[in-house]
Protein backbone atom coordinates (compact mmCIF):
# COMPACT_ATOMS: atom_id res chain seq x y z
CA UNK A 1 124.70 105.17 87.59
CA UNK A 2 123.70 105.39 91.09
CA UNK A 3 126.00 104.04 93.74
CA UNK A 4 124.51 101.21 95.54
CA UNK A 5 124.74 101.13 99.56
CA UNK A 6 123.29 98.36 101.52
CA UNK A 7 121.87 99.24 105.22
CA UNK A 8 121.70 96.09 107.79
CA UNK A 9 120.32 97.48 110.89
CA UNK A 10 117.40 95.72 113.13
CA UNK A 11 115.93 99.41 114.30
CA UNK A 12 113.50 100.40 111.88
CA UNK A 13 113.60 103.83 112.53
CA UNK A 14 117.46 104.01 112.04
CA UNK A 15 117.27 102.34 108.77
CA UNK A 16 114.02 104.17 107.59
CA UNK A 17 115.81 107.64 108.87
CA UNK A 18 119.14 106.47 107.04
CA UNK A 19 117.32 105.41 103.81
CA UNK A 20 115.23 108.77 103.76
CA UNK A 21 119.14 111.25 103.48
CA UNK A 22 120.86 108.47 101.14
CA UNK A 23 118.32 108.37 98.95
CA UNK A 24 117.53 112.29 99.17
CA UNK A 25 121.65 112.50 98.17
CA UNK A 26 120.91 109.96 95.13
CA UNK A 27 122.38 106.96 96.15
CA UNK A 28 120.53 103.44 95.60
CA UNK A 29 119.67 102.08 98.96
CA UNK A 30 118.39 98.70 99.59
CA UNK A 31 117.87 97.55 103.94
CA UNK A 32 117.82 94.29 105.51
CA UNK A 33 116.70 93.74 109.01
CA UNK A 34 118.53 90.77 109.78
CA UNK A 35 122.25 89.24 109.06
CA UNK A 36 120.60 86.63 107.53
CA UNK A 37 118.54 89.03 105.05
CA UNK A 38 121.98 91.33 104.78
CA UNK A 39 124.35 88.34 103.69
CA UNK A 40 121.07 87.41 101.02
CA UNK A 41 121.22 90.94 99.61
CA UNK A 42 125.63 91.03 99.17
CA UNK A 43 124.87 87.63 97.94
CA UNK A 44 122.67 88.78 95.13
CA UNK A 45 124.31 91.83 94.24
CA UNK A 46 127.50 93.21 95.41
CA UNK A 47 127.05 96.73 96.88
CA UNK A 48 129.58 100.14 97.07
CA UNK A 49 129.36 100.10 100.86
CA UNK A 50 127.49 98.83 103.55
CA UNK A 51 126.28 100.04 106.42
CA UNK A 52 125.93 97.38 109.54
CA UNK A 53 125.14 97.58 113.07
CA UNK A 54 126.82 96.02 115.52
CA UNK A 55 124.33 94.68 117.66
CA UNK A 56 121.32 92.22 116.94
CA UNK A 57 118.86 90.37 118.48
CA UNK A 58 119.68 86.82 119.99
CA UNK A 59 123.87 88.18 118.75
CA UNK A 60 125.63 90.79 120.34
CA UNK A 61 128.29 90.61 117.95
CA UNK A 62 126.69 89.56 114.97
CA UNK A 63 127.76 92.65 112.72
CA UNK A 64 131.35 92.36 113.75
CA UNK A 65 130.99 88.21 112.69
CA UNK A 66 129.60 89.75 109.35
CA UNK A 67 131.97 92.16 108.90
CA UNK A 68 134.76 89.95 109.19
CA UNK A 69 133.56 87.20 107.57
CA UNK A 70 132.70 90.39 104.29
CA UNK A 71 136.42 91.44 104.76
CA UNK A 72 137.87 87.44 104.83
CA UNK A 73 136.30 86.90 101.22
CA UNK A 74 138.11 87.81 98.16
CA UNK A 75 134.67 88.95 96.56
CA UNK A 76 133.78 91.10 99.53
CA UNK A 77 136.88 92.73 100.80
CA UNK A 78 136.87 95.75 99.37
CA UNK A 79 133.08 96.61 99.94
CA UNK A 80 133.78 99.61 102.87
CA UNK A 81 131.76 98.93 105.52
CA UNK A 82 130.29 101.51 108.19
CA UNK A 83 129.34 100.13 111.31
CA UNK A 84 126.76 101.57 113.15
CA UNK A 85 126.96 101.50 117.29
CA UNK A 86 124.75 102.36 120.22
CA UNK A 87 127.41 100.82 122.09
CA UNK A 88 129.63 102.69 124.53
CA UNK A 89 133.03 103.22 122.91
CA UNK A 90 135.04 102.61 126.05
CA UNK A 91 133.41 99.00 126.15
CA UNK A 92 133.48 98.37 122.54
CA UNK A 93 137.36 99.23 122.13
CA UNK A 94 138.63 97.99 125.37
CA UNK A 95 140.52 95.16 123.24
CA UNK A 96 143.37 95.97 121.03
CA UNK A 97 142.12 97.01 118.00
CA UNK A 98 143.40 95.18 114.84
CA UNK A 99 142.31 94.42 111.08
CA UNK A 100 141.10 91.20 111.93
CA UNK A 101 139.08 92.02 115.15
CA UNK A 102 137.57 95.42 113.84
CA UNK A 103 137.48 94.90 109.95
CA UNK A 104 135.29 98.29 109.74
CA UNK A 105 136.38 101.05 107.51
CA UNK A 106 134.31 103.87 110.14
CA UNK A 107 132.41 103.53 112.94
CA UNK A 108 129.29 106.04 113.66
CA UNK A 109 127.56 106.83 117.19
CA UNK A 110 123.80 106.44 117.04
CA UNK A 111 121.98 108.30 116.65
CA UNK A 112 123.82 109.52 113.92
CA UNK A 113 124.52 113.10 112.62
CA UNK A 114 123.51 113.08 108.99
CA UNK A 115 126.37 115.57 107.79
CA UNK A 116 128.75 113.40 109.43
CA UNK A 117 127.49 110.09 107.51
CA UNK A 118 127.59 111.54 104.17
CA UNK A 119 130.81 112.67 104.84
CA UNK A 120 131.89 109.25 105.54
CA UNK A 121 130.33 107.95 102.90
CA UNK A 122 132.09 110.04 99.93
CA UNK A 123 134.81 109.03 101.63
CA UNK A 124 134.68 106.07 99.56
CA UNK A 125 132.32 106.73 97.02
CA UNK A 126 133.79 109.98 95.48
């Protein structure tokens, strides 16, 4: 059975590029554009491991509010998640880092090296 991952990103050409090496390494990928569309997919059907951005449009934050609120749920906490960031990583870990503000199992640079993210991701799936 294939292992499912989930891939909430609002840049189409990260998620297409991201779909096109999961699938190519036989995993079952499914993408959502929004939060609102992610949280509608983990509703439906619980994934292995999501991959989330950080940023979206209209909320800066929104994939660490996701992320948290995935890692606060019985249900959800042990889904690994691998957040995706364009953001500087001075700026984005300037604040202590803890379990509850950075839930994240990895974090990636974007663009991201595909060797790297398949590493990452057998991580947990192997």
């Amino acid at each position: 059975m294939k292992r499912k991952i989930y891939i909430i990103d609002d840049d189409l050409d990260i998620v297409e590029s991201t779909k096109i090496i999961l699938e190519a390494s036989g995993y079952d990928v499914k993408t959502a554009y929004t939060l609102e569309e992610g949280a509608g997919l983990i509703n439906k059907e619980l994934p292995d491991l999501i991959i989330l951005d950080v940023m979206f449009p209209g909320n800066q934050s929104g994939g660490f509010e996701l992320c948290r609120n995935l890692k606060a749920n019985s249900e959800t906490k042990k889904i690994p998640i691998v957040m995706f960031t364009a953001v500087n990583r001075k700026w984005l870990f300037k604040h202590s880092i803890d379990d509850d503000w950075l839930p994240a199992d990895e974090f990636l640079d974007k663009p991201v090296d595909p060797a790297d993210l398949l590493r990452k991701i057998k991580k947990y799936l192997d």
